[in-house]
Protein backbone atom coordinates (compact mmCIF):
# COMPACT_ATOMS: atom_id res chain seq x y z
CA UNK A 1 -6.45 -52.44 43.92
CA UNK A 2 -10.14 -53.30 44.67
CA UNK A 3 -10.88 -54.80 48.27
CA UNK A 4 -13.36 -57.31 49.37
CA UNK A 5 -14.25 -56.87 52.99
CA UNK A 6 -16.32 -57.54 55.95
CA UNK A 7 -18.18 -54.46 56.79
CA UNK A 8 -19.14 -53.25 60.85
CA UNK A 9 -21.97 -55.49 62.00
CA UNK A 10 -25.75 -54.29 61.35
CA UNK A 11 -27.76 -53.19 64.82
CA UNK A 12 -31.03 -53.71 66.02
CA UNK A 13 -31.25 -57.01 63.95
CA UNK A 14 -34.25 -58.59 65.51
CA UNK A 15 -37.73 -59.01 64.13
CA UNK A 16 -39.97 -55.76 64.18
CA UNK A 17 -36.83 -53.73 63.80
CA UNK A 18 -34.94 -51.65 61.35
CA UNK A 19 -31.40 -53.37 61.38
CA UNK A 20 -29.30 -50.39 60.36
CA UNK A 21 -25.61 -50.34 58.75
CA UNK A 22 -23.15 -47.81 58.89
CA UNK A 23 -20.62 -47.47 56.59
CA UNK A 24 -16.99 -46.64 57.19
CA UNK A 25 -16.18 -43.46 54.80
CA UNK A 26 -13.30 -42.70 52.80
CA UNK A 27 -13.41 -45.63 50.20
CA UNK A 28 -15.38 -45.63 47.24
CA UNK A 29 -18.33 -48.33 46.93
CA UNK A 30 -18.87 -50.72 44.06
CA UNK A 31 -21.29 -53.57 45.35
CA UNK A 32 -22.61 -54.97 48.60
CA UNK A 33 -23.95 -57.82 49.37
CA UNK A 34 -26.28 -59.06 52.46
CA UNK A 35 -25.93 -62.83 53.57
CA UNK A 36 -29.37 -63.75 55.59
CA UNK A 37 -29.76 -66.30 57.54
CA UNK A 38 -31.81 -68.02 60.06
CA UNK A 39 -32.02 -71.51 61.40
CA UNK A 40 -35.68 -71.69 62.24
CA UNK A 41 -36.82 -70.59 58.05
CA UNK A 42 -36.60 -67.66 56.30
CA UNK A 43 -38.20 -66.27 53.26
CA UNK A 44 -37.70 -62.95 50.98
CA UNK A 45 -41.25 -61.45 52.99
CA UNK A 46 -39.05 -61.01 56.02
CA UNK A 47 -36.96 -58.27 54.37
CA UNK A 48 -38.95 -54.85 54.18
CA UNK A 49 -38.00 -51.64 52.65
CA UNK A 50 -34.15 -51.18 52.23
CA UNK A 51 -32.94 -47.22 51.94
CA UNK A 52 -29.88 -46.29 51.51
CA UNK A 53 -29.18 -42.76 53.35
CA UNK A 54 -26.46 -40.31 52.43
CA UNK A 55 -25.91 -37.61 54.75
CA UNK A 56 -29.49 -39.06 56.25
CA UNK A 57 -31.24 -38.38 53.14
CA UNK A 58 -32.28 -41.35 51.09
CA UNK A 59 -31.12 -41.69 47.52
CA UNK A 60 -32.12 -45.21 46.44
CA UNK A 61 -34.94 -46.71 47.93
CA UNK A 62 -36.54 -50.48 47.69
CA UNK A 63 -40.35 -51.50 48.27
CA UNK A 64 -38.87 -55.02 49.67
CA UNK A 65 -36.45 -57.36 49.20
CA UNK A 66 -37.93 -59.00 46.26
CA UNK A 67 -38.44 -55.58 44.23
CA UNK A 68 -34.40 -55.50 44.76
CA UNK A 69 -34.29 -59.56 43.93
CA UNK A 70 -36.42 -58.35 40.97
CA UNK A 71 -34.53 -55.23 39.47
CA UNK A 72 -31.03 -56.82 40.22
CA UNK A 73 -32.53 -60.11 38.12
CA UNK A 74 -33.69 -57.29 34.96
CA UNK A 75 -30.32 -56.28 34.96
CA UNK A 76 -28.94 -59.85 34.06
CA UNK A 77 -26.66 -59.30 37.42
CA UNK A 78 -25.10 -61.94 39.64
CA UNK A 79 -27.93 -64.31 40.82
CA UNK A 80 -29.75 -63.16 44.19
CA UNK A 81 -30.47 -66.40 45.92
CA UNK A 82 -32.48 -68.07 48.64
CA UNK A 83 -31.12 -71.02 49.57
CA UNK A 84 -32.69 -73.98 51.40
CA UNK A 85 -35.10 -71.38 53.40
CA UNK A 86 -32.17 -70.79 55.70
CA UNK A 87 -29.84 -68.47 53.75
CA UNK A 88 -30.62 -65.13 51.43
CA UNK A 89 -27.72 -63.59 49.16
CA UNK A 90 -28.98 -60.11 47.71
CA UNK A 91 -26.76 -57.16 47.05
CA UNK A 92 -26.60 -53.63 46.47
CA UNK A 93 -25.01 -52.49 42.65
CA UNK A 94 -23.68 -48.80 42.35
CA UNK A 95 -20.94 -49.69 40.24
CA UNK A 96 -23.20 -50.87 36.37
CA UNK A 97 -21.65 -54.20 34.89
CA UNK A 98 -24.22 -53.15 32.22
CA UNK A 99 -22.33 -50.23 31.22
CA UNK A 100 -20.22 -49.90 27.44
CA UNK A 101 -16.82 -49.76 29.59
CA UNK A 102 -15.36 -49.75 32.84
CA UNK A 103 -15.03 -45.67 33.27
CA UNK A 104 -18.66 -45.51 32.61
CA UNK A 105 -18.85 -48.77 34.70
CA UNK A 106 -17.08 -47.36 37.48
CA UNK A 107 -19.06 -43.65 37.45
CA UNK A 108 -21.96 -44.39 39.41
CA UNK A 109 -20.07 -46.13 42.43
CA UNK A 110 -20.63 -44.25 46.14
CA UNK A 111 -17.55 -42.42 46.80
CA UNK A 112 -17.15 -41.20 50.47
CA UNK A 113 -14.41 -38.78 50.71
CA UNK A 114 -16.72 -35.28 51.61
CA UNK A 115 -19.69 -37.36 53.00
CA UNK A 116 -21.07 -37.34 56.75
CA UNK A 117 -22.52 -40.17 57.09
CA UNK A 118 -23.34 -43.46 54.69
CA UNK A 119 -25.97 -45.82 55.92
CA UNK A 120 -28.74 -48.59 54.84
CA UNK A 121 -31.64 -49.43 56.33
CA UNK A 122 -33.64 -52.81 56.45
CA UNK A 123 -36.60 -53.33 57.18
CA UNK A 124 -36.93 -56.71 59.32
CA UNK A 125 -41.00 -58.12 59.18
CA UNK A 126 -42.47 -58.62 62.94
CA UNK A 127 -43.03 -62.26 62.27
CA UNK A 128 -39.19 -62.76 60.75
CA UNK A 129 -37.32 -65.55 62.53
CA UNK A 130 -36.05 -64.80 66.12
CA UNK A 131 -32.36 -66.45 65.15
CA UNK A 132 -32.17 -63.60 61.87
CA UNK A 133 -28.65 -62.58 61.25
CA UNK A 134 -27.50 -60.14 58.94
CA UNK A 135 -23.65 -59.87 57.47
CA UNK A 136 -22.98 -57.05 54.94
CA UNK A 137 -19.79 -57.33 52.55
CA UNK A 138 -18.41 -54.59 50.25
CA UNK A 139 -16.58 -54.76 46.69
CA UNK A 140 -14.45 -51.03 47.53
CA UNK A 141 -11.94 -48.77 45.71
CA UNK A 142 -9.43 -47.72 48.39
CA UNK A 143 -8.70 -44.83 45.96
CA UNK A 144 -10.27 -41.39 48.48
CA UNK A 145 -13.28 -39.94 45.92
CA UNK A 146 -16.18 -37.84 46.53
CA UNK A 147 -19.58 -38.97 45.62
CA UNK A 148 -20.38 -37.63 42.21
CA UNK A 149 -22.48 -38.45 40.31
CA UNK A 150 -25.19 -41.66 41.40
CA UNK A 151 -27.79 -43.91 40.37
CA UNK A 152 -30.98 -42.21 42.33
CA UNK A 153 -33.56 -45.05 42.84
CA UNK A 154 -37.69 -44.35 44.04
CA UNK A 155 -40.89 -45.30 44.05
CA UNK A 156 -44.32 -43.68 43.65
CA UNK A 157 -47.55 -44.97 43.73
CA UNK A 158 -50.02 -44.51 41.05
CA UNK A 159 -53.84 -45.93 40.02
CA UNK A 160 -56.25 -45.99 38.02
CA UNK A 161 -59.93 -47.21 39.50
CA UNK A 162 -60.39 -48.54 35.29
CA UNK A 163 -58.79 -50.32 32.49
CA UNK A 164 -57.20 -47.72 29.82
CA UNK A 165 -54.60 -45.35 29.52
CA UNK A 166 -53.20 -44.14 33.26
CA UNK A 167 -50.83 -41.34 32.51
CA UNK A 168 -48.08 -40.25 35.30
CA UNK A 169 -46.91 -36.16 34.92
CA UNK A 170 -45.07 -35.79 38.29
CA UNK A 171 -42.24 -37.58 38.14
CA UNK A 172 -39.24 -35.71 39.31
CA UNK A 173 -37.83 -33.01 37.13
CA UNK A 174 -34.23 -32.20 36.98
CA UNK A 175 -32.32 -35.66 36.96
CA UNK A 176 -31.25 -37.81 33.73
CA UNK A 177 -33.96 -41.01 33.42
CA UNK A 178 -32.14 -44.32 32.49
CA UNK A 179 -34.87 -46.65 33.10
CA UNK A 180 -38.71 -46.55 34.40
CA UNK A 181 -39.74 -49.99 35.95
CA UNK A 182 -43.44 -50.43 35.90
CA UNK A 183 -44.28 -52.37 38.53
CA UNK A 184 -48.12 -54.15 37.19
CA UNK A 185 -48.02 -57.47 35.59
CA UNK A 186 -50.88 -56.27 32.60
CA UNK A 187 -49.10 -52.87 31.14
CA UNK A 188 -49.32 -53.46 27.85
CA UNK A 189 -47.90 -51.18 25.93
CA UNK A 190 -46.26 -47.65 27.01
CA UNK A 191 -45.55 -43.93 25.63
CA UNK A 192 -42.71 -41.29 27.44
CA UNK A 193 -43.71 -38.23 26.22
CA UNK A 194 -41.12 -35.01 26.27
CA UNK A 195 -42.65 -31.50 25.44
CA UNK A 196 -45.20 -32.91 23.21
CA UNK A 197 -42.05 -35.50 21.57
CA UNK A 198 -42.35 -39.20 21.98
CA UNK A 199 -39.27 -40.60 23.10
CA UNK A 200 -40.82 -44.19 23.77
CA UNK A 201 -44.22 -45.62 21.56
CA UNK A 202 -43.96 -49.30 21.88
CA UNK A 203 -45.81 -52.60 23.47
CA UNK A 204 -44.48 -54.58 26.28
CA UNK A 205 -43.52 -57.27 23.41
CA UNK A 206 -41.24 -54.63 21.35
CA UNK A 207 -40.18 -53.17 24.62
CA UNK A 208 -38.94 -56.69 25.81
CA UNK A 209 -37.26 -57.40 22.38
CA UNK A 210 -34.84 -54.83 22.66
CA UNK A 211 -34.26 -55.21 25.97
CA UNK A 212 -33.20 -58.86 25.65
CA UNK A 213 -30.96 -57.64 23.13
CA UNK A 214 -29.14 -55.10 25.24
CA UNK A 215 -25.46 -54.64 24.67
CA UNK A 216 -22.98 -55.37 26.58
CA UNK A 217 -25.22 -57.21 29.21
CA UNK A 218 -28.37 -58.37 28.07
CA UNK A 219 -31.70 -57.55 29.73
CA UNK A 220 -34.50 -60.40 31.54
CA UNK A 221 -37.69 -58.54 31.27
CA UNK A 222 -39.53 -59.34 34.71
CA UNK A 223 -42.46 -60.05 32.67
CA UNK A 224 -45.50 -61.38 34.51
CA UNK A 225 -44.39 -58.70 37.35
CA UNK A 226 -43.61 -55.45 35.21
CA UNK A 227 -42.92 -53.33 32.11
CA UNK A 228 -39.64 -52.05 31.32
CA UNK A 229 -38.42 -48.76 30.05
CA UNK A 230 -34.72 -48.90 29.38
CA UNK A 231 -33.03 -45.88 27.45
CA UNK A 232 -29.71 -47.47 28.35
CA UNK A 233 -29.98 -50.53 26.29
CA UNK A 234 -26.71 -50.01 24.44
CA UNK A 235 -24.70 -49.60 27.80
CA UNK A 236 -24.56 -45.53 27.36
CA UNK A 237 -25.16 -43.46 29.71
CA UNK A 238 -25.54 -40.30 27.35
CA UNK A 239 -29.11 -42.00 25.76
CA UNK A 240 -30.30 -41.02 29.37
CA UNK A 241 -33.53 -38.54 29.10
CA UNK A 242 -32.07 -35.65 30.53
CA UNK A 243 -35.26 -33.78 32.36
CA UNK A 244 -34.43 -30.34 34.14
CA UNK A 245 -34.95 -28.01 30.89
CA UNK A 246 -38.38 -30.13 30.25
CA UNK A 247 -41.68 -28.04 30.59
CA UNK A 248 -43.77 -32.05 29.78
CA UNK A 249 -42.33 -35.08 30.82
CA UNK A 250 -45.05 -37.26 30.72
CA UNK A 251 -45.66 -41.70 31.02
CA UNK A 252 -48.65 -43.30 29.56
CA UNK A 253 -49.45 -46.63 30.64
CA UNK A 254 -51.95 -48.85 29.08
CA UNK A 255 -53.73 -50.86 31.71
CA UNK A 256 -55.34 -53.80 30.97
CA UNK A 257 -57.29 -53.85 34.52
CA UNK A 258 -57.55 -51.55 37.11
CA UNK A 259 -55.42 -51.39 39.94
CA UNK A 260 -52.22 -49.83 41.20
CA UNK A 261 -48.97 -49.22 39.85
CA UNK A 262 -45.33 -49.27 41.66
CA UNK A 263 -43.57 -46.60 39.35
CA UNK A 264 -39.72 -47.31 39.86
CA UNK A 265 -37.50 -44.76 38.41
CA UNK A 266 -33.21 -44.71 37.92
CA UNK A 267 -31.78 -41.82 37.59
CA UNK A 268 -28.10 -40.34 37.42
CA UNK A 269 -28.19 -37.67 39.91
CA UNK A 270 -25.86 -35.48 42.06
CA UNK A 271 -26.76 -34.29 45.98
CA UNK A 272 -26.58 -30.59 44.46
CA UNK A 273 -30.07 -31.63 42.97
């Protein structure tokens, strides 16, 4: 049976800080979720970068709070809110509601069982409220299973000093792609290119019309923020790009201005990689 609990309180949760939470091992994790608060006002721009650490080594990895407020709210998930300037909900998924069925559902969550440690890190802004509290809760299987296989979140920078085509060859080799979120409000239309195959040709408008038609959970495109490439639309994790026999793996972006780029990649990923 699936528990709802009260995790071990966060430390160092004071503005400036990196409030840190460590995870009891052994159960297998589905979902958690972060309750903020603060008497005196708080905002999403006192949350940093969030990491989550296995064995100390980071596997997903956030730019902020809002780029987590903002992938969470693609996914058509449970509402992140900020309430009244005084209270901020946001959680963690590794269990996928968006998934075809509940074993493929289920795959991705953080088992425990042969783990050292399991921690996250958060970022807390120097000028954050001096009254911040943090309280972590956790959707968990009891059931004792190692970690498997994951959803791998990054980030890497990119830019292009013109307007045009920016193309980005160094993404990570190895993993299977499920999605590439392109964080730059005027992409306007996007290749993936495989040893010399397009996988993806489209605009940000065709893009977005499949997405919003995603089965079983239906996509909201983050549109004046980013463009999104989803290869999981129909809840399978098999249409994944699968990338460690490529010799070319290769995004084009078409720019409409210069400027940077947050490139945000999901993949499903195992530590032996």
């Amino acid at each position: 049976m699936k528990k709802l609990v009260k995790l071990p309180s966060l430390s160092r949760v004071t503005p400036g800080s990196k409030a840190t939470l460590e995870l009891p091992l052994g159960n297998t994790y589905e979902r958690i979720l972060f309750v903020m608060t603060a008497a005196a006002g708080l905002d999403a721009t006192d949350i940093g970068r969030i990491d989550v650490l296995v064995n100390g080594s980071p596997i997903q990895t956030f730019k902020n709070l809002q780029r987590l407020i903002d992938i969470n709210g693609y996914y058509n998930r449970d509402a992140d809110t900020i309430t009244g300037a005084t209270r901020i909900e946001a959680a963690l998924h590794f269990s996928r509601a968006e998934l075809i069925d509940a074993v493929w559902r289920k795959a991705p969550g953080l088992g425990t069982a042969d783990l050292q440690t399991l921690h996250i890190e958060i970022e807390i802004a120097a000028g954050a409220p001096a009254d911040i509290a943090i309280v972590a809760y956790a959707q968990v299987n009891p059931a004792r299973e190692p970690l498997g296989a994951f959803f791998r979140i990054r980030e890497f920078p990119a830019s292009s000093a013109v307007a045009g085509v920016l193309e980005a060859d160094k993404l990570p080799r190895g993993a299977w792609y499920s999605a590439i979120h392109l964080f730059k409000a005027d992409i306007s239309a996007v290749e993936v290119v495989a040893n010399d195959v397009k996988i993806i040709d489209a605009t940000k408008q065709v893009l977005e019309r499949f997405q919003k038609g995603a089965s079983p959970q239906k996509r909201v495109p983050v549109t004046a923020k980013a463009t999104h490439i989803d290869l999981i639309t129909d809840g399978d994790l098999m249409d994944s790009l699968p990338t460690a026999n490529l010799s070319d793996f290769r995004v084009k972006m078409t720019l409409d201005t210069s400027g940077g780029v947050d490139i945000v990649t999901e993949t499903v990923d195992t530590l032996s990689r």
